[in-house]
N, C-alpha and C. Protein backbone atom coordinates (compact mmCIF):
# COMPACT_ATOMS: atom_id res chain seq x y z
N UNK A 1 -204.52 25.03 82.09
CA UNK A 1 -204.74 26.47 82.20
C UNK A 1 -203.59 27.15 82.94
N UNK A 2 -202.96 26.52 83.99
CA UNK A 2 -202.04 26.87 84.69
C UNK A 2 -200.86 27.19 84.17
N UNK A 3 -200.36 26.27 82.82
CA UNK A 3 -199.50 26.01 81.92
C UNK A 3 -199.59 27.17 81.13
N UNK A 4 -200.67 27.49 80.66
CA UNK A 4 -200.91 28.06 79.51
C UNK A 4 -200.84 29.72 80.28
N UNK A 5 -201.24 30.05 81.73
CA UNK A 5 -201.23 31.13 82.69
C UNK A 5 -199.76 31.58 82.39
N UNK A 6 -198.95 30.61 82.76
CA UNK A 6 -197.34 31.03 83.14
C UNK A 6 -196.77 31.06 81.79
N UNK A 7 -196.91 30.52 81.09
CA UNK A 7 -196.81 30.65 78.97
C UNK A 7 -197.01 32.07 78.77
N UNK A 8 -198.18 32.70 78.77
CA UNK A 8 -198.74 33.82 78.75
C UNK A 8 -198.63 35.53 79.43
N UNK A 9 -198.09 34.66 80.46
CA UNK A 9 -198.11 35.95 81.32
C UNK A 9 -199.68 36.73 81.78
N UNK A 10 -201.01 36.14 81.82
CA UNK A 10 -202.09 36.46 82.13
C UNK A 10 -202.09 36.97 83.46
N UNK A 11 -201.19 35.99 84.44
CA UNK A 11 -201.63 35.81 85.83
C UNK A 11 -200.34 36.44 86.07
N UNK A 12 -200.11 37.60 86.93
CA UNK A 12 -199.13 38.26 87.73
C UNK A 12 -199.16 38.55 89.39
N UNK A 13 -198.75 37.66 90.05
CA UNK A 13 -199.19 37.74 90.89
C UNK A 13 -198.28 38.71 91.86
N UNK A 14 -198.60 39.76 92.96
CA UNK A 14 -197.79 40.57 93.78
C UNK A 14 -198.10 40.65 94.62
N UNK A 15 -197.36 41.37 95.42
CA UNK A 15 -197.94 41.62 96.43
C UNK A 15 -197.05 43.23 97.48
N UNK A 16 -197.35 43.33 98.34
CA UNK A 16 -196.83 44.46 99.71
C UNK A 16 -197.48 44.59 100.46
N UNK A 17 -196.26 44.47 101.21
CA UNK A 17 -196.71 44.30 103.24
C UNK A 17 -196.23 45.38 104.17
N UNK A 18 -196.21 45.28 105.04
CA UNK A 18 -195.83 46.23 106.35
C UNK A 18 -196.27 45.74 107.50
N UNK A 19 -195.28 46.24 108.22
CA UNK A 19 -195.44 45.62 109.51
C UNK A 19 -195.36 47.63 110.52
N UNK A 20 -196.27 47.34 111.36
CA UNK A 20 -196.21 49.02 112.39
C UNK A 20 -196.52 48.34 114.17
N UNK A 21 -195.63 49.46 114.44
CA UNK A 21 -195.86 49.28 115.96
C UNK A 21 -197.45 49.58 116.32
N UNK A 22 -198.16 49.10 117.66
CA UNK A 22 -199.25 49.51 117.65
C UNK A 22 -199.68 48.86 119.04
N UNK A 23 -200.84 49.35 119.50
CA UNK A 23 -201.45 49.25 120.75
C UNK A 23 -202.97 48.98 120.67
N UNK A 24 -203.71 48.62 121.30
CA UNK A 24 -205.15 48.13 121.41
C UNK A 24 -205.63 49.09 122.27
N UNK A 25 -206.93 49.69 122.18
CA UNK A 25 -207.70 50.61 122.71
C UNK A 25 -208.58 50.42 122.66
N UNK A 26 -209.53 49.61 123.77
CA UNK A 26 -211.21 49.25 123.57
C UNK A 26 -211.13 48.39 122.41
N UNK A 27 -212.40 48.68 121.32
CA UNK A 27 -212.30 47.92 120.04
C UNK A 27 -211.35 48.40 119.22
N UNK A 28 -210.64 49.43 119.36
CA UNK A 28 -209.76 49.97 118.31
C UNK A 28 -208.34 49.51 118.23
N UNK A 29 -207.86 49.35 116.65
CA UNK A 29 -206.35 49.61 117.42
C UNK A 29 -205.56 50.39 116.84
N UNK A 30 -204.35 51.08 117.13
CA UNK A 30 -204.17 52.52 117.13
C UNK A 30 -201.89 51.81 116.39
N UNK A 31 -202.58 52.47 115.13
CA UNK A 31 -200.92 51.97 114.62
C UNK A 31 -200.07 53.51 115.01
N UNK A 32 -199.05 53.72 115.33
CA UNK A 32 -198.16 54.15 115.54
C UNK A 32 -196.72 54.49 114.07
N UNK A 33 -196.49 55.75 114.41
CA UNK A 33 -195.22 56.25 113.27
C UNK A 33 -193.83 55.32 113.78
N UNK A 34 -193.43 54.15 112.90
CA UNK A 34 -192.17 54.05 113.98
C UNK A 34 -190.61 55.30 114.41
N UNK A 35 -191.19 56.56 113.60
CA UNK A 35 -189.94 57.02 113.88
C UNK A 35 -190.38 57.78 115.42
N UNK A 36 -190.91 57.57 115.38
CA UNK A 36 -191.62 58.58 117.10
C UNK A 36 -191.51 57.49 117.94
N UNK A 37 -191.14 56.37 117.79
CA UNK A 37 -191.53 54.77 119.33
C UNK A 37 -191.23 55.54 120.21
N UNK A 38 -189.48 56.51 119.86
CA UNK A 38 -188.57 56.59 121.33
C UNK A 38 -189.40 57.91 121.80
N UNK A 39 -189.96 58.52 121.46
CA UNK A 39 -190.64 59.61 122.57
C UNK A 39 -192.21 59.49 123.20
N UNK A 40 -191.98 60.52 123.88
CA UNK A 40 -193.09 60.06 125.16
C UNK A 40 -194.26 59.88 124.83
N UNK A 41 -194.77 60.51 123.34
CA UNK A 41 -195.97 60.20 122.92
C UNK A 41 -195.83 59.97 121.44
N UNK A 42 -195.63 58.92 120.83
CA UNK A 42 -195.47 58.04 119.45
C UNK A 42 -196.86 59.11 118.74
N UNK A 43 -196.53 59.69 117.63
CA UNK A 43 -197.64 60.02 116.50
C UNK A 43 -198.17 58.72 116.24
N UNK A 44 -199.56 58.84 116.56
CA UNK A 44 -200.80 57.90 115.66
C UNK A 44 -200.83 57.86 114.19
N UNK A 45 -200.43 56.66 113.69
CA UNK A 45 -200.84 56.98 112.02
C UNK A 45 -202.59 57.10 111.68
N UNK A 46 -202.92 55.64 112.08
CA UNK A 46 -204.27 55.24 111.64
C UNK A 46 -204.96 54.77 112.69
N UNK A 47 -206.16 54.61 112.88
CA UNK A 47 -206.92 53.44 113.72
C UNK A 47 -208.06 53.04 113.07
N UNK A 48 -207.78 51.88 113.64
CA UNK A 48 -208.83 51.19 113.11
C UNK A 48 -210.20 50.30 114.17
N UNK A 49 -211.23 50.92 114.02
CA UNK A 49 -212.28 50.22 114.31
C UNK A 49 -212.34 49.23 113.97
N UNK A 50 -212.42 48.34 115.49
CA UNK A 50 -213.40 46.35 115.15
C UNK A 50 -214.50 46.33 115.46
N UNK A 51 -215.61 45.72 114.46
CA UNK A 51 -216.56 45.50 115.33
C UNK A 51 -216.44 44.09 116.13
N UNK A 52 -217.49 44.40 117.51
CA UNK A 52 -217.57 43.20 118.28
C UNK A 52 -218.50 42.45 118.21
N UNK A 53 -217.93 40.82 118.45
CA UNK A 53 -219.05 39.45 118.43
C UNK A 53 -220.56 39.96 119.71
N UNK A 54 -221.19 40.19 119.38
CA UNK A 54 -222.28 40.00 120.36
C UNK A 54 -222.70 38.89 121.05
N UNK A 55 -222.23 38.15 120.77
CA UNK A 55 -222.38 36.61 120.98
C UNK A 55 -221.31 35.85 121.15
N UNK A 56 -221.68 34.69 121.73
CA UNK A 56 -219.90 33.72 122.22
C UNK A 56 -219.41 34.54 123.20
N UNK A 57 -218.08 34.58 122.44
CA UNK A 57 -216.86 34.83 123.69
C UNK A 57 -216.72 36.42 123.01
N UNK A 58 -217.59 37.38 122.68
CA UNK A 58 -217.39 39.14 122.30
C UNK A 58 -216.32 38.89 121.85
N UNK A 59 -215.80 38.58 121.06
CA UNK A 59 -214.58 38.72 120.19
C UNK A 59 -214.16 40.36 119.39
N UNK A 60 -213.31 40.74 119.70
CA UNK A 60 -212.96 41.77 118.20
C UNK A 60 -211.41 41.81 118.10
N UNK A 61 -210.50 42.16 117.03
CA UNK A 61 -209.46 42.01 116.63
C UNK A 61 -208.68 42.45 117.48
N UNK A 62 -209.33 43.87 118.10
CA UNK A 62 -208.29 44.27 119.30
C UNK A 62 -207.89 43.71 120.43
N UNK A 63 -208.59 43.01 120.76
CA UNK A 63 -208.33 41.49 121.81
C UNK A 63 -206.76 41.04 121.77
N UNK A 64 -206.51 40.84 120.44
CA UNK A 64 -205.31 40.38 120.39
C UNK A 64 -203.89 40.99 120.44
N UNK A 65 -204.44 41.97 120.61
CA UNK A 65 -202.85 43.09 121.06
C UNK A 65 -202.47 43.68 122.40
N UNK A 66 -201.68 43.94 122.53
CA UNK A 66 -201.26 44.60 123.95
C UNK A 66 -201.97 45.84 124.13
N UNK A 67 -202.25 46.49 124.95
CA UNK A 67 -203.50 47.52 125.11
C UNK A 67 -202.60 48.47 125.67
N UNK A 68 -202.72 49.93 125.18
CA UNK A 68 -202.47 51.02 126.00
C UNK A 68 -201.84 51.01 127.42
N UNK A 69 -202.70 50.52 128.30
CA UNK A 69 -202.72 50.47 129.64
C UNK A 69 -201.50 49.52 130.20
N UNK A 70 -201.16 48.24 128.92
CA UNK A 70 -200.42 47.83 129.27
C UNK A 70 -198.61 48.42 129.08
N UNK A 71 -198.79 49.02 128.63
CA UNK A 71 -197.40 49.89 128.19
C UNK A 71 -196.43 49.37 127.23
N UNK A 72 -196.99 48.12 126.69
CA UNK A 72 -196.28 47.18 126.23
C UNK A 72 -196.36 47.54 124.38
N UNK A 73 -195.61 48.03 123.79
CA UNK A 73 -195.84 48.03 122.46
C UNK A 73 -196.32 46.93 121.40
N UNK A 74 -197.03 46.35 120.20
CA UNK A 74 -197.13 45.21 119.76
C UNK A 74 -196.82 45.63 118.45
N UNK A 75 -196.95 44.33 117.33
CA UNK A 75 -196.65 44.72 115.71
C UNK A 75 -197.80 44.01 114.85
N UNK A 76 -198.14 44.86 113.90
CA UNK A 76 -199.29 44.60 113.57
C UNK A 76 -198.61 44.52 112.01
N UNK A 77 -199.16 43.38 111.32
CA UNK A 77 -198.79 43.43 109.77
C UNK A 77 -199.87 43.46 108.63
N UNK A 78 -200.03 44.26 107.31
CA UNK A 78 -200.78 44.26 106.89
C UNK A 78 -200.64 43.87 105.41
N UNK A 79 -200.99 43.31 105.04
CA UNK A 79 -200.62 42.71 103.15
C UNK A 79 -201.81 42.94 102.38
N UNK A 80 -201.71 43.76 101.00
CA UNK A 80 -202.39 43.05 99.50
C UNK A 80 -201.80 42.52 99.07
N UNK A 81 -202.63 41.64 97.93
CA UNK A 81 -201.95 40.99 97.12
C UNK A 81 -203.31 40.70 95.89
N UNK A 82 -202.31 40.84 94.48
CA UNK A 82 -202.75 41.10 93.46
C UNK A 82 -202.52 39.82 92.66
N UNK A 83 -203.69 39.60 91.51
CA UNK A 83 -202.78 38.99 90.27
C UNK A 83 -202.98 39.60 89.03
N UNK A 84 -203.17 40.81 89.17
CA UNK A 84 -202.91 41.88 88.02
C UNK A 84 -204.59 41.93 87.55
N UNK A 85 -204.58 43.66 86.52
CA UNK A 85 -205.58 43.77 86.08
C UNK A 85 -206.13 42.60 84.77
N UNK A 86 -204.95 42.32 83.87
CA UNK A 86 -204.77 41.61 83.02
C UNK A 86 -205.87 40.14 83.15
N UNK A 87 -205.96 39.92 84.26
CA UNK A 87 -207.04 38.61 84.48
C UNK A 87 -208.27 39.09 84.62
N UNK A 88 -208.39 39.91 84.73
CA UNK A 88 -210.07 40.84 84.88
C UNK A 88 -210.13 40.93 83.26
N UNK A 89 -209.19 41.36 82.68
CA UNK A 89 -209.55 42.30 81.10
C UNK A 89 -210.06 40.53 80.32
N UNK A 90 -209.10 39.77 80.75
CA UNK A 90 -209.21 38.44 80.51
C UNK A 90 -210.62 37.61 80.57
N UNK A 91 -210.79 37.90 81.32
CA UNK A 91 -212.51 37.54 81.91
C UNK A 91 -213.49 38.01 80.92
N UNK A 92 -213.33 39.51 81.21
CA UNK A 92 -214.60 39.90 80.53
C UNK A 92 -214.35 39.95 79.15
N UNK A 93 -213.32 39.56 78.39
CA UNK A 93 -213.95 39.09 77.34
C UNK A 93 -214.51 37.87 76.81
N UNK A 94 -214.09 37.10 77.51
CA UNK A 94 -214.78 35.47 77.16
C UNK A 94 -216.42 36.23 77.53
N UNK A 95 -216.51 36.79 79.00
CA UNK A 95 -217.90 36.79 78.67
C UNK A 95 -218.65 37.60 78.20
N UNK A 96 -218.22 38.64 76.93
CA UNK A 96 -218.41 39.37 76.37
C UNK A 96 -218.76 38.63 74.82
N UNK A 97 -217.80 37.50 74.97
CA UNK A 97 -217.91 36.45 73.37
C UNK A 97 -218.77 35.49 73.96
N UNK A 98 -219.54 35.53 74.89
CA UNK A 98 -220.20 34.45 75.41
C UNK A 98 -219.77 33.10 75.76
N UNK A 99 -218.02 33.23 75.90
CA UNK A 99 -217.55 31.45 76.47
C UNK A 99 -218.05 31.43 78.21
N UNK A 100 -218.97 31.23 78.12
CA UNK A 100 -218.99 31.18 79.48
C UNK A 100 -218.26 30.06 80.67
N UNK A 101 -218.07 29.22 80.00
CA UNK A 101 -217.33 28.08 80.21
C UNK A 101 -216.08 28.50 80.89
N UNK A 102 -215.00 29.11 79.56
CA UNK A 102 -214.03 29.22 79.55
C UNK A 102 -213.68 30.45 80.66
N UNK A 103 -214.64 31.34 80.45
CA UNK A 103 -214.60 32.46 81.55
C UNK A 103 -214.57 31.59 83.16
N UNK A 104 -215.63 30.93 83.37
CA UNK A 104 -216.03 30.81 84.51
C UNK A 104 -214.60 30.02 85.31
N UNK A 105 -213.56 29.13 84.81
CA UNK A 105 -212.51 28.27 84.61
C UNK A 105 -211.45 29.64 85.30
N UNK A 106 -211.76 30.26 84.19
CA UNK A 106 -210.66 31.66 84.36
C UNK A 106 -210.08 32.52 85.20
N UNK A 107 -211.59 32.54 85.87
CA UNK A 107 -211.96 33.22 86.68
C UNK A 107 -211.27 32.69 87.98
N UNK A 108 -212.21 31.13 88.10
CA UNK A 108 -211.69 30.53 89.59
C UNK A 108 -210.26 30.56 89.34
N UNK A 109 -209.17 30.14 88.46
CA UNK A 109 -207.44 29.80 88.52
C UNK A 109 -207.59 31.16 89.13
N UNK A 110 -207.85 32.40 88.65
CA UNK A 110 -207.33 33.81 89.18
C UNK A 110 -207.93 33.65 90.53
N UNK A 111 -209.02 33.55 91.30
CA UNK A 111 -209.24 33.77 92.26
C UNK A 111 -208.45 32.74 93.25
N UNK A 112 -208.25 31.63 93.09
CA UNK A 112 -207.37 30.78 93.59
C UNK A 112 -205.82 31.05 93.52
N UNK A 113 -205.26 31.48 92.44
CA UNK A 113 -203.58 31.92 92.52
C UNK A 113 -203.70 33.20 93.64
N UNK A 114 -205.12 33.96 93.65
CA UNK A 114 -204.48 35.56 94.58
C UNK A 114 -204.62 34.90 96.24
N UNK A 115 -205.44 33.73 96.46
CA UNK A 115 -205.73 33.36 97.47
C UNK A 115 -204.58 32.53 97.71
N UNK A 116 -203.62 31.77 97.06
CA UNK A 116 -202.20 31.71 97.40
C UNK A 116 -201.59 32.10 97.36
N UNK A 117 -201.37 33.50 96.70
CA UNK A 117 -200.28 34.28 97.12
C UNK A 117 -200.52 34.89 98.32
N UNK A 118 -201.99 34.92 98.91
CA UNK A 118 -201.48 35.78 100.13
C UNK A 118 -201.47 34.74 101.05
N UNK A 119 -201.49 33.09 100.84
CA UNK A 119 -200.81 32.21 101.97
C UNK A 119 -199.67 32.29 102.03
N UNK A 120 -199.01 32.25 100.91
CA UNK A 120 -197.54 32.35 100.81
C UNK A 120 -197.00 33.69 101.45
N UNK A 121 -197.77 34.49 101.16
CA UNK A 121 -197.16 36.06 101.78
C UNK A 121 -197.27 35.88 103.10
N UNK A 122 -198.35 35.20 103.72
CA UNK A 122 -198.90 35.17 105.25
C UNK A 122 -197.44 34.45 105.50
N UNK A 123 -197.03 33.03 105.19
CA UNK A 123 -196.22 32.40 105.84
C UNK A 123 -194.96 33.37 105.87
N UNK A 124 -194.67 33.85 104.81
CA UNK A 124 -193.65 34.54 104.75
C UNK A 124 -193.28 35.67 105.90
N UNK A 125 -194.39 36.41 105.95
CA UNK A 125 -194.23 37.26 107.42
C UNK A 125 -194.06 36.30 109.18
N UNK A 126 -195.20 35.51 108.78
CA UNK A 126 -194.52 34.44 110.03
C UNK A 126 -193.51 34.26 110.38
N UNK A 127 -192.29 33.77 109.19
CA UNK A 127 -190.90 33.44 109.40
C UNK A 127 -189.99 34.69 109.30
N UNK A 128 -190.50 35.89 109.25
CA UNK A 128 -190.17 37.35 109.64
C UNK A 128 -190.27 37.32 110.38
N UNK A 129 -191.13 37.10 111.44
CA UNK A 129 -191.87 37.72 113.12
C UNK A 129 -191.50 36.45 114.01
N UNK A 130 -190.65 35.64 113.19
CA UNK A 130 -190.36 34.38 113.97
C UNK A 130 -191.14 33.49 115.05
N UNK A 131 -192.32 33.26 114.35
CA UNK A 131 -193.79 32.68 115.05
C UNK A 131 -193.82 31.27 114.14
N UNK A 132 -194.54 30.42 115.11
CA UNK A 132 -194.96 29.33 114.35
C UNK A 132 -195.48 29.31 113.06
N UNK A 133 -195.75 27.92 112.64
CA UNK A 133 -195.94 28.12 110.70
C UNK A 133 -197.62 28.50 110.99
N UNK A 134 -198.23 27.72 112.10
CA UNK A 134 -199.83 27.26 112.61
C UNK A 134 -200.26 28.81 113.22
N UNK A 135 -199.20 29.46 113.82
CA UNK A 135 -199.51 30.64 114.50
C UNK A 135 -200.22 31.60 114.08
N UNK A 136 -201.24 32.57 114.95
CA UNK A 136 -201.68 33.57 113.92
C UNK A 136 -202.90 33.37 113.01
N UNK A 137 -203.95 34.23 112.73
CA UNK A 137 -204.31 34.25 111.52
C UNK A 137 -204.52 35.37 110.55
N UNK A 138 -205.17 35.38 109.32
CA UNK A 138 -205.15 36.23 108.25
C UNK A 138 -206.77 36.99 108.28
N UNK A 139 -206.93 38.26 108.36
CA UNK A 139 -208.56 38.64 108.27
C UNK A 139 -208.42 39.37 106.92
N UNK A 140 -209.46 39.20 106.28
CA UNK A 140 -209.90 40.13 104.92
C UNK A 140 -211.13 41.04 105.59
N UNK A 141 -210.86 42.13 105.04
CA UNK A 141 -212.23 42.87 105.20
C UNK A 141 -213.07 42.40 104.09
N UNK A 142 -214.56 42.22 104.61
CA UNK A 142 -215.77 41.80 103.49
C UNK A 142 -215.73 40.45 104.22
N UNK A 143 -215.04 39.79 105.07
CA UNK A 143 -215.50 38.47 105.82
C UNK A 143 -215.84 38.96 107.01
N UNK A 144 -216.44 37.56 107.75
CA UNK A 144 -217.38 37.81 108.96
C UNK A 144 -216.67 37.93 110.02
N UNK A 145 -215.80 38.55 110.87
CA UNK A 145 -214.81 39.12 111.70
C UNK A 145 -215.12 40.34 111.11
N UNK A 146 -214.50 40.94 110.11
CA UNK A 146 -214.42 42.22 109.75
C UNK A 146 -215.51 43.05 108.52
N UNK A 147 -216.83 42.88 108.68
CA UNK A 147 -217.32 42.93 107.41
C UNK A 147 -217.57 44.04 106.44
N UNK A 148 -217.56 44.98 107.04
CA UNK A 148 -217.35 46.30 106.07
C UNK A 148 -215.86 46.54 105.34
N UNK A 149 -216.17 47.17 103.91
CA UNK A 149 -215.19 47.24 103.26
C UNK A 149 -213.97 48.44 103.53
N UNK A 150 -214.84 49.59 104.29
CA UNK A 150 -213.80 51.10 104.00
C UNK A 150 -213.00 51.36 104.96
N UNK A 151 -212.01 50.31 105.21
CA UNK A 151 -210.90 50.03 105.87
C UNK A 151 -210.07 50.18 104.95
N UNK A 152 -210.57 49.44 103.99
CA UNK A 152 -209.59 49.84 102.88
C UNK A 152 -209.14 50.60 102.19
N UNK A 153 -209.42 51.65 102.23
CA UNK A 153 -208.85 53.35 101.92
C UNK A 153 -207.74 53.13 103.26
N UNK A 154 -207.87 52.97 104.40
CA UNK A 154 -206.27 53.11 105.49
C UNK A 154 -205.55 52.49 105.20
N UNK A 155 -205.81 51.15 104.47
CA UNK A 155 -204.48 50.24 104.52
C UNK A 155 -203.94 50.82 103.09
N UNK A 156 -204.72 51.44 102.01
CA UNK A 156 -203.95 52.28 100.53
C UNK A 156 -203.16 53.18 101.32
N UNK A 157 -203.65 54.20 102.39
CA UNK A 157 -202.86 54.72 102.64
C UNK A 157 -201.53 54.52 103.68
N UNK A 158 -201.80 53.34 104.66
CA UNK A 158 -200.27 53.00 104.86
C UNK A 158 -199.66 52.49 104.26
N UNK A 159 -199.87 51.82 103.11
CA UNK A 159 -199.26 50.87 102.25
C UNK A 159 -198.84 51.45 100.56
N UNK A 160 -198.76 53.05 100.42
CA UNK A 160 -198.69 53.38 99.39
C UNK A 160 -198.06 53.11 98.12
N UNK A 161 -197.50 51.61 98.28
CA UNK A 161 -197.27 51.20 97.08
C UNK A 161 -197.62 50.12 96.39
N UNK A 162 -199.32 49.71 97.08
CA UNK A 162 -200.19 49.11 96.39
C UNK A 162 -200.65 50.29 95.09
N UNK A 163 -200.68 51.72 95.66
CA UNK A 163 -201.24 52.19 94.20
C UNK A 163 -199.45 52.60 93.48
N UNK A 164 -198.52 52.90 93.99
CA UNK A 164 -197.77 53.20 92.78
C UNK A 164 -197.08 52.12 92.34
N UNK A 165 -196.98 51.01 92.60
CA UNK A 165 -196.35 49.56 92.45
C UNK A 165 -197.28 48.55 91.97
N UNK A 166 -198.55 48.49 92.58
CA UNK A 166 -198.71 47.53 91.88
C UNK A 166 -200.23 48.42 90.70
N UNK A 167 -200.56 49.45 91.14
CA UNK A 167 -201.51 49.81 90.04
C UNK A 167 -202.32 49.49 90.72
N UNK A 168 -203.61 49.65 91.89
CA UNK A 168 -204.37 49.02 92.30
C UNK A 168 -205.09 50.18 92.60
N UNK A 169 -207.07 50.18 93.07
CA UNK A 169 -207.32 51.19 92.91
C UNK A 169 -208.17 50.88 93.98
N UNK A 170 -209.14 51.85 94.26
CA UNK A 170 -210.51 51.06 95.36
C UNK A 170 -211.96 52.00 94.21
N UNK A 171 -212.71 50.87 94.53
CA UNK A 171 -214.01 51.55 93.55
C UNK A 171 -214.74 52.50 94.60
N UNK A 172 -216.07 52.88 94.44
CA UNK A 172 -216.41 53.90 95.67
C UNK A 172 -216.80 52.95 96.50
N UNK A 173 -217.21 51.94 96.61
CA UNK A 173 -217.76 51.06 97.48
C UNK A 173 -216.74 50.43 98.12
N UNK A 174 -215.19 50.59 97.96
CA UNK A 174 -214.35 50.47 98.89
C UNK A 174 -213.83 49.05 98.20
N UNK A 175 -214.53 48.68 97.35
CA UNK A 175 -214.18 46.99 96.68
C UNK A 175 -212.36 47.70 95.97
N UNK A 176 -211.76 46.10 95.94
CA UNK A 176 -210.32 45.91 95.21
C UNK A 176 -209.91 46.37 94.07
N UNK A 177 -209.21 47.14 93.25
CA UNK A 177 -209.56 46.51 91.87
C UNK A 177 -207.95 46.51 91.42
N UNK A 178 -207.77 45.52 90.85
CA UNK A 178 -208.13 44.29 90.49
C UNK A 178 -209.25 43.67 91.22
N UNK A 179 -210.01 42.99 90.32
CA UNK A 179 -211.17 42.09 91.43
C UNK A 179 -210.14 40.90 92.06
N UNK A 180 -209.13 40.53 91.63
CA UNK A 180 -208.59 38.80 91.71
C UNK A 180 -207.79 39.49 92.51
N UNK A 181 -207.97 40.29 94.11
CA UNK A 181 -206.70 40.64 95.19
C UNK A 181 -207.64 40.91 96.16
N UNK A 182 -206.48 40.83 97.19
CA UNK A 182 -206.96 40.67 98.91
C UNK A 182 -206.23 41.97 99.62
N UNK A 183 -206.94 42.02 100.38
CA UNK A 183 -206.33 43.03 101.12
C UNK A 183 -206.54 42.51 102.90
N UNK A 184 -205.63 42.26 103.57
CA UNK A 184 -205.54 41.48 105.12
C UNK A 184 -204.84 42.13 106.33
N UNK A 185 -205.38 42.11 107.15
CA UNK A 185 -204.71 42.52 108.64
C UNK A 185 -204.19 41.32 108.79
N UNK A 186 -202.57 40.59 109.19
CA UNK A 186 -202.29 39.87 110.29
C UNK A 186 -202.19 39.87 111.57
N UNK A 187 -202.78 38.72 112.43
CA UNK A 187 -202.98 39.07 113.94
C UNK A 187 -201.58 37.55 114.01
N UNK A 188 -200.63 38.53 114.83
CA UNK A 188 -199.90 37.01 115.21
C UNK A 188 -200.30 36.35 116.44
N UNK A 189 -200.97 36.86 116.81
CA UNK A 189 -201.29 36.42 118.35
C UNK A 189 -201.66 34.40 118.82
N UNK A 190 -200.88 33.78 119.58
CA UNK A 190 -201.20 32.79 119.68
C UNK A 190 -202.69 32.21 119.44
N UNK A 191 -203.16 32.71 120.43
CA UNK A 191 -204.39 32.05 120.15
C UNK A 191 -205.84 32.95 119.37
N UNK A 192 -205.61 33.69 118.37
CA UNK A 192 -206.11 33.99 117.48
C UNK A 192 -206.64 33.08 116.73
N UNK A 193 -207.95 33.75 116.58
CA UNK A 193 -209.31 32.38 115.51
C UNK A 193 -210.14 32.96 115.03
N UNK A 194 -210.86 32.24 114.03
CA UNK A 194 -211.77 33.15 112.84
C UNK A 194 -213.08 32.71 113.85
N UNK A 195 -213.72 34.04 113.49
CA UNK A 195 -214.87 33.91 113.87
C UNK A 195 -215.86 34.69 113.51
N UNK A 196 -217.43 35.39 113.81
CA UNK A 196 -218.09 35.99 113.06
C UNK A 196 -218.72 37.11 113.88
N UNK A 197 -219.03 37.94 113.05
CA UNK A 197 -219.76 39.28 113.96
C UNK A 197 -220.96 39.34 113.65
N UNK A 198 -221.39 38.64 112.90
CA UNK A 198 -222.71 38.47 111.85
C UNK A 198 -222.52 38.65 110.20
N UNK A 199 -223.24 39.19 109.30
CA UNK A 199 -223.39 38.93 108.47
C UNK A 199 -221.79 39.37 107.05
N UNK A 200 -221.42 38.62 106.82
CA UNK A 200 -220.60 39.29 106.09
C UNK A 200 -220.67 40.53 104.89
N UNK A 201 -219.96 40.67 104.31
CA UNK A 201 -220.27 42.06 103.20
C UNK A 201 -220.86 41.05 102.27
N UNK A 202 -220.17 40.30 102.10
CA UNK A 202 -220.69 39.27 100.65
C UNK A 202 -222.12 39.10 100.78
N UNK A 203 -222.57 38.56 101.81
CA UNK A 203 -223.42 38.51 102.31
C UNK A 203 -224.61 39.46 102.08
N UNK A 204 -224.60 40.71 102.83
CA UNK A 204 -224.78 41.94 102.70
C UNK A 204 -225.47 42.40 101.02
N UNK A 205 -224.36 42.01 100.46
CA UNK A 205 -224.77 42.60 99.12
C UNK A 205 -225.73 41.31 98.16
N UNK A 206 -225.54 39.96 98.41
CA UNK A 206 -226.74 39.14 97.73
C UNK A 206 -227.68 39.54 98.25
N UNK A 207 -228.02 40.12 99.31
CA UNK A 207 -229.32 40.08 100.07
C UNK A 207 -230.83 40.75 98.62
């Protein structure tokens, strides 16, 4: 299938990143314009709400950045990554002809190529930010760290060439579309770890 993917041209995989100055505030964290760093008060682009672990060690994403108070600026990176609409249109017709088989096959290669391209993208910013390969990790919104989806309208808009580059859209419910793409905050922070706030979106919606 893999063979027959790269034969074809089905599977396109892309991606775009950014990296912004930024600071931690309580649960929030607060990205910054870089053309403002040098004056006394940097324009706010976005912020973003974490929710916190109630449990364990209260975890939330802002933990891992330098905070306001500390005066210390940090860099925050953010990536999608796509493997085109073309594997969706792909899908639903097998299960439109009833291969369910062949769909279901289809499906996982696409969901598995977008889930390596954004390892590959992850490492790739690593050896940008000149951090270990182990360093750091990757959060998706809709997992249990971050589980609501409508974050994702801020990162379309710092990242505006997920919609004119790669064609990508958000449905009203804030979901991907393409379905086969990710959308991720990187935390480089040493000792950064996955963990849960409770129930995820996925979650959420079998209920």
């Amino acid at each position: 299938m893999t063979k027959a993917a790269l034969k074809d041209g089905w599977l396109q995989p892309q991606a775009v990143y950014g990296y912004f100055p930024c600071q931690s505030e309580g649960d929030d964290l607060i990205l910054y314009d870089p053309a403002t760093l040098d004056t006394a008060s940097p324009d706010e682009l976005r912020r973003f709400h974490f929710p916190r672990q109630p449990y364990d060690d209260h975890l939330a994403l802002s933990d891992y950045f330098a905070s306001v108070e500390s005066g210390k600026i940090d860099v925050v990176a953010l990536q999608v990554v796509t493997v085109g609409l073309e594997a969706t249109e792909r899908f639903d017709k097998m299960q439109a002809a009833a291969d369910y088989s062949e769909a279901y096959f289809t499906h996982g290669l696409a969901v598995q190529t977008a889930e390596a391209t954004a390892d590959y993208l992850h490492n790739h910013i690593r050896r940008e930010l000149g951090i270990g390969q182990d360093q750091g990790k990757l959060y998706s919104w809709g997992y249990p760290a971050i589980p609501e989806l409508e974050d994702h309208k801020k990162v379309f808009e710092l990242l505006p060439a997920v919609e004119t580059e790669l064609g990508m859209t958000l449905s009203t419910a804030y979901q991907l579309i393409p379905e086969q793409s990710t959308a991720a905050i990187i935390v480089p922070h040493s000792q950064a770890k996955y963990y849960s706030v409770g129930e995820s979106r996925v979650e959420q919606l079998m209920r």
